[in-house]
C-alpha atoms as a PDB file:
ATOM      1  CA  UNK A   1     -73.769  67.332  29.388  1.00  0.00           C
ATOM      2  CA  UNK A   2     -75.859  69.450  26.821  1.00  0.00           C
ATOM      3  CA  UNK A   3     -72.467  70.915  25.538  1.00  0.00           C
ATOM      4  CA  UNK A   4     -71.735  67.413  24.492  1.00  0.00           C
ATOM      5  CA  UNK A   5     -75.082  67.077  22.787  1.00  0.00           C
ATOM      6  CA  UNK A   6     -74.932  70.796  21.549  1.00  0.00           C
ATOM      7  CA  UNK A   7     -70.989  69.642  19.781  1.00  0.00           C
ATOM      8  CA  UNK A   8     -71.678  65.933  19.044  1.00  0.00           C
ATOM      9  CA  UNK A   9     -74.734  66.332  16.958  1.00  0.00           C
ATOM     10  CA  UNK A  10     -73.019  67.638  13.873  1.00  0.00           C
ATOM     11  CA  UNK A  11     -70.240  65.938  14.136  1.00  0.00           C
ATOM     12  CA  UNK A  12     -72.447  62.200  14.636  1.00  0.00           C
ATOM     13  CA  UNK A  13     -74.672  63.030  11.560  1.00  0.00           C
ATOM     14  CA  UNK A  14     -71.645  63.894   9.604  1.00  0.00           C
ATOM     15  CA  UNK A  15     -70.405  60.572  10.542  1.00  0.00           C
ATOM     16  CA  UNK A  16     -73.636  58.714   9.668  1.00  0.00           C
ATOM     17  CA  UNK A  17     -74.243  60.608   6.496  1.00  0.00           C
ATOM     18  CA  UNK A  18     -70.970  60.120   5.119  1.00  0.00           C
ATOM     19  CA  UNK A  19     -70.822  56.518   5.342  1.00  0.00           C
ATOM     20  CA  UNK A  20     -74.708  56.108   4.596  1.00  0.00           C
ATOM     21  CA  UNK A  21     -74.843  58.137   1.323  1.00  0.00           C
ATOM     22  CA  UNK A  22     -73.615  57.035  -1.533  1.00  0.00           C
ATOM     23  CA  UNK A  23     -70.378  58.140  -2.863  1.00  0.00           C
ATOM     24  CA  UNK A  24     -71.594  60.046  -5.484  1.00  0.00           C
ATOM     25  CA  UNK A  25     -70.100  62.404  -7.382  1.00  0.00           C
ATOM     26  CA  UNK A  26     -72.833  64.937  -6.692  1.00  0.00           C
ATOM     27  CA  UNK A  27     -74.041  67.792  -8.709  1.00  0.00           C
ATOM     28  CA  UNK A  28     -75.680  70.688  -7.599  1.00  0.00           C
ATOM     29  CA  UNK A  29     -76.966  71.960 -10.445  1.00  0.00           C
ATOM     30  CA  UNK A  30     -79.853  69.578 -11.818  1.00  0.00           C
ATOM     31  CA  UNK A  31     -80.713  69.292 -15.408  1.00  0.00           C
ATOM     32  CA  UNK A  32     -79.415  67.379 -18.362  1.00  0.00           C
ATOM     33  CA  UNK A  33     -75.884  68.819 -20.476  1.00  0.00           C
ATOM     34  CA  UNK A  34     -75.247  72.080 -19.685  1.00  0.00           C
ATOM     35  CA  UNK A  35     -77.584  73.427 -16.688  1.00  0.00           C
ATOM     36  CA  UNK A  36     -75.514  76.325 -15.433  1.00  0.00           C
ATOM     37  CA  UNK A  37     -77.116  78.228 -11.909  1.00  0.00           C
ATOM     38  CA  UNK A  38     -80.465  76.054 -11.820  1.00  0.00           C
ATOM     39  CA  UNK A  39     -78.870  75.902  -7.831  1.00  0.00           C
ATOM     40  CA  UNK A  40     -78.955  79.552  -7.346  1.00  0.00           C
ATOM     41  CA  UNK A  41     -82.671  79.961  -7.249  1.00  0.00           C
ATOM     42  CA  UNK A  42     -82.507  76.739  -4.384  1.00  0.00           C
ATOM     43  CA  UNK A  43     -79.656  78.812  -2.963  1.00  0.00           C
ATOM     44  CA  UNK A  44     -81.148  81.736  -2.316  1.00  0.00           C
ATOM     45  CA  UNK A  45     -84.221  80.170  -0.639  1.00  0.00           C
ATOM     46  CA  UNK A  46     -81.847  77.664   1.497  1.00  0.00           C
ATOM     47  CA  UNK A  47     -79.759  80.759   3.230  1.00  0.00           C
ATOM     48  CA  UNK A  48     -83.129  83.074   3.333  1.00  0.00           C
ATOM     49  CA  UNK A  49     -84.697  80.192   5.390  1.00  0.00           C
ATOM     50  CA  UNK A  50     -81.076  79.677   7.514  1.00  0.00           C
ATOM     51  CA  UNK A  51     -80.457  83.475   7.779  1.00  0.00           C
ATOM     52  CA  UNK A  52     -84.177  84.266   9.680  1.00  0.00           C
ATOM     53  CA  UNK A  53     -83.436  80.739  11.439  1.00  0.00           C
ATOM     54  CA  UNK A  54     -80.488  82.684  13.042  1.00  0.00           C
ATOM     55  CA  UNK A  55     -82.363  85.623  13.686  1.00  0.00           C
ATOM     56  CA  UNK A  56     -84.943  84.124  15.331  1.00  0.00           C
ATOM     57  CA  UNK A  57     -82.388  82.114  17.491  1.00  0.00           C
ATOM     58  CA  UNK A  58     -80.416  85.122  18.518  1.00  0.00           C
ATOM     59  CA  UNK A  59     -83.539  86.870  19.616  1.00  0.00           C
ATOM     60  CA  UNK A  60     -84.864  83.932  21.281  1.00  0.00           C
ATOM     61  CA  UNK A  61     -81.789  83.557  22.984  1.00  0.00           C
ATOM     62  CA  UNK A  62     -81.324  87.276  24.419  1.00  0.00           C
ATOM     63  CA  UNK A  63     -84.973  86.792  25.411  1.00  0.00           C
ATOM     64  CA  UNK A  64     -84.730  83.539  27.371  1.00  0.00           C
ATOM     65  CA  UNK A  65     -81.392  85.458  29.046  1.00  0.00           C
ATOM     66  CA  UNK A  66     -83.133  88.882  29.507  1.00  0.00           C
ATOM     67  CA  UNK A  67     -86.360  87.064  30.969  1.00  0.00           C
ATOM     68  CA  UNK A  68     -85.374  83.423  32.401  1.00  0.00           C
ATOM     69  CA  UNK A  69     -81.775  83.694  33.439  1.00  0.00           C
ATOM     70  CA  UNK A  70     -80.958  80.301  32.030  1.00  0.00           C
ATOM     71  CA  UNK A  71     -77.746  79.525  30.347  1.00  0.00           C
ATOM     72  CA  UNK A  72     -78.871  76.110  28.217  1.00  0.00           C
ATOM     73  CA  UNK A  73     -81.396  76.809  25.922  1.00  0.00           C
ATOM     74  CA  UNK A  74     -79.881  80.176  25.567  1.00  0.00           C
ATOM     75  CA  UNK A  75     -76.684  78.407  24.627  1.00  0.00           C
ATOM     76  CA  UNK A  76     -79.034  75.910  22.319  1.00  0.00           C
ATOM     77  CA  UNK A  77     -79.975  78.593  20.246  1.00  0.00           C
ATOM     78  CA  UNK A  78     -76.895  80.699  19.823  1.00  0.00           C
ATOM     79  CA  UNK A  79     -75.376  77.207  18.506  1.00  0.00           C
ATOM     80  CA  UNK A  80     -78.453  76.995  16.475  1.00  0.00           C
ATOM     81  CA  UNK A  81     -77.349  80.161  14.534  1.00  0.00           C
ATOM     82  CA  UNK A  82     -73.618  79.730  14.382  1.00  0.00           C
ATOM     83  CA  UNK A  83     -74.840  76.417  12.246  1.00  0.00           C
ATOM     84  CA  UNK A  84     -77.266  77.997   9.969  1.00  0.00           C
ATOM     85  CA  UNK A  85     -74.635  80.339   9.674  1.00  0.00           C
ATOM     86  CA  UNK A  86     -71.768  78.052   8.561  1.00  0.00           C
ATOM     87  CA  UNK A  87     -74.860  76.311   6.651  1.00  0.00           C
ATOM     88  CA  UNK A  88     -75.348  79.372   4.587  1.00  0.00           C
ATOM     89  CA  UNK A  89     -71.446  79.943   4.027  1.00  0.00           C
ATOM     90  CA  UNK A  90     -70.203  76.392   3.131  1.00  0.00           C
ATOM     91  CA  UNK A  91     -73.599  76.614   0.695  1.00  0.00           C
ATOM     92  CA  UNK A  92     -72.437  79.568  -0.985  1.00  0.00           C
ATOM     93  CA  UNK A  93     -68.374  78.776  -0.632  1.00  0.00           C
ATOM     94  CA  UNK A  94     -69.287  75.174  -2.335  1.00  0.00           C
ATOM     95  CA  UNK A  95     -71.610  76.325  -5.093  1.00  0.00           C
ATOM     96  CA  UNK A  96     -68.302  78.746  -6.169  1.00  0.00           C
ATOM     97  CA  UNK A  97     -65.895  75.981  -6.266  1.00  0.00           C
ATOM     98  CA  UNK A  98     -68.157  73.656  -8.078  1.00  0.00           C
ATOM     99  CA  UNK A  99     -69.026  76.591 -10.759  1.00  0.00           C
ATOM    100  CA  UNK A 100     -65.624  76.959 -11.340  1.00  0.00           C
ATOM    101  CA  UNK A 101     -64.616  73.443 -12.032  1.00  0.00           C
ATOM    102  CA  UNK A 102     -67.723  71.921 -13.236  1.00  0.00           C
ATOM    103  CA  UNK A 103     -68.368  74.562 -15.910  1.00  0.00           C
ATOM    104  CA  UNK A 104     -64.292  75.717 -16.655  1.00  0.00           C
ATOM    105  CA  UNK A 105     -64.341  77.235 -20.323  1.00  0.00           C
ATOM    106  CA  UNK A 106     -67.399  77.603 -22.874  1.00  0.00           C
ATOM    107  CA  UNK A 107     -66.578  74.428 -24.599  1.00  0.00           C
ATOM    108  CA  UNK A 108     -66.749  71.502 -22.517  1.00  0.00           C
ATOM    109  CA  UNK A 109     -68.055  70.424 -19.130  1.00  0.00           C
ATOM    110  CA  UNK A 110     -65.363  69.750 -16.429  1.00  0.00           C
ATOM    111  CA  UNK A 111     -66.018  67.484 -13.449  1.00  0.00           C
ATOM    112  CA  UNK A 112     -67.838  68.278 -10.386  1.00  0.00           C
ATOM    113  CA  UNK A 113     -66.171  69.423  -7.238  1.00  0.00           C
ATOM    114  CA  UNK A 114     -68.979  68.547  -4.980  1.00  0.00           C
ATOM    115  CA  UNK A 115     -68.032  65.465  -2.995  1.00  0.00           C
ATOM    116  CA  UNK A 116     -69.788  63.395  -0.557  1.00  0.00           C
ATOM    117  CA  UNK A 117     -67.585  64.682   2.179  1.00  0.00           C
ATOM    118  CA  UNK A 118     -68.819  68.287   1.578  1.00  0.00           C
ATOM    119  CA  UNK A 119     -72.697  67.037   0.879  1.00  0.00           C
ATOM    120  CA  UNK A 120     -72.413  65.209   4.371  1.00  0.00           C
ATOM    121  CA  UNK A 121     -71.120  68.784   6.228  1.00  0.00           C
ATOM    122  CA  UNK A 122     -73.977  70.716   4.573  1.00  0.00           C
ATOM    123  CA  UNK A 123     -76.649  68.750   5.764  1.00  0.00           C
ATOM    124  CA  UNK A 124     -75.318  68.030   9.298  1.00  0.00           C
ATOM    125  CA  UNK A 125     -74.856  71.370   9.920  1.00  0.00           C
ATOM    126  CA  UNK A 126     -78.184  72.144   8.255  1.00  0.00           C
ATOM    127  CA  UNK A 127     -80.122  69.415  10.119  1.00  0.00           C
ATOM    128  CA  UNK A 128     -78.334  70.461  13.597  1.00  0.00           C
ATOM    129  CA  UNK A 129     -78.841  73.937  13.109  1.00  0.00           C
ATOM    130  CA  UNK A 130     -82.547  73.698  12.576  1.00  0.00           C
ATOM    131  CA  UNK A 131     -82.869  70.436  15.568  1.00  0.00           C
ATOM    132  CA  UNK A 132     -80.951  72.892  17.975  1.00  0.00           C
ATOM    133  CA  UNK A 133     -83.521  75.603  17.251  1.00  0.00           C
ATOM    134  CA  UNK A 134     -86.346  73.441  17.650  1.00  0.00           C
ATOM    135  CA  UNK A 135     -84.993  72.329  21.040  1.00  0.00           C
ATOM    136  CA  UNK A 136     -83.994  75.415  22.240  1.00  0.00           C
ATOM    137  CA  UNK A 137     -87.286  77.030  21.399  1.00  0.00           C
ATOM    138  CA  UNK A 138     -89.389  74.060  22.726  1.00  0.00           C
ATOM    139  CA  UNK A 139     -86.736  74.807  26.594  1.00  0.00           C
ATOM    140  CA  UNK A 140     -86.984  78.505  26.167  1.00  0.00           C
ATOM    141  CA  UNK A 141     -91.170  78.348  26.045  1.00  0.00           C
ATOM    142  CA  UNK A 142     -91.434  75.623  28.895  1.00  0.00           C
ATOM    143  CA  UNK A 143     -89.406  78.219  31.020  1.00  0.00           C
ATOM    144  CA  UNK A 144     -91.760  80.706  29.815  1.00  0.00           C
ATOM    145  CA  UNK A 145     -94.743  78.723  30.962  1.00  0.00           C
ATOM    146  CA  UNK A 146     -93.104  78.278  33.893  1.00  0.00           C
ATOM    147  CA  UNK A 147     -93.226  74.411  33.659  1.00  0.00           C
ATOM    148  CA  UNK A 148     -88.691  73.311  34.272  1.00  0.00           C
ATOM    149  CA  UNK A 149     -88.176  76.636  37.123  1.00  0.00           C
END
C-alpha cells in the first residue's frame, strides 16, 4: 500500500495541476521586454534547497535502516530524493529549452517553450518530493521514539 501512495502522489498532483492551472503560456523569466536570466538567481536557490532535501533524505534513510530496520519510511525518503532530484534536473533541462527559444537571436523575442504540461511536472515532483520527506522524517522519528515498534 505505501508504494501506491509513494508512486500515485506525483502522478495525482500532476493530474490536478494540469487541469486546475490555467493554460498559460508561462514564462520563467519575470520582467517586462527583454528580462533575460532573472530565473537563474530563483534557480539556483530552488535546486540548493532540493539538493540538501536529498541529502538529508538519503542520510535519514541509511539511518532509519542502520538503526530501525524498517523498510517504509526508509523507502519514503529515498523516493523523497529521487524527486528533488528529477525536480532539480527538469528545472535546469526546462530553463535551457526556454532560453533557447524564448530569447533566439539579439533582435527579437521568440515564444516561450514553457508549457503548462511541464509547469504541472515541476511542481508535482517538487511538492511530492518535499511531502515524502516530511512523512518519512515524521515515520523515521516516531520509530526513533519508539512510539510504531
Amino acid at each position: 500500500m505505501p508504494l501506491y501512495f509513494v508512486i500515485g502522489i506525483p502522478v495525482t498532483l500532476w493530474i490536478l495541476l494540469r487541469f486546475t492551472l490555467p493554460a498559460g503560456p508561462y514564462e520563467m523569466d519575470h520582467g517586462h521586454g527583454s528580462a533575460k536570466g532573472t530565473f537563474f538567481p530563483l534557480l539556483i536557490l530552488y535546486q540548493a534547497f532540493f539538493y540538501i532535501l536529498a541529502g538529508l533524505a538519503l542520510f535519514g534513510a541509511h539511518w532509519n535502516w542502520q538503526y530501525n530496520d524498517n523498510l517504509w519510511p526508509s523507502l519514503f525518503l529515498c523516493v523523497a530524493a529521487l524527486y528533488a532530484l528529477l525536480f532539480n534536473g527538469f528545472v535546469l533541462f526546462f530553463y535551457e529549452g526556454y532560453l533557447t527559444t524564448k530569447y533566439p537571436g539579439p533582435t527579437r523575442p521568440g515564444v516561450s517553450s514553457y508549457t503548462i504540461s511541464r509547469y504541472a511536472l515541476v511542481l508535482s515532483l517538487g511538492f511530492s518530493s518535499v511531502g515524502l520527506f516530511v512523512a518519512g522524517a515524521a515515520w523515521v522519528a516516531l520509530l526513533a521514539a519508539g512510539v510504531g515498534k
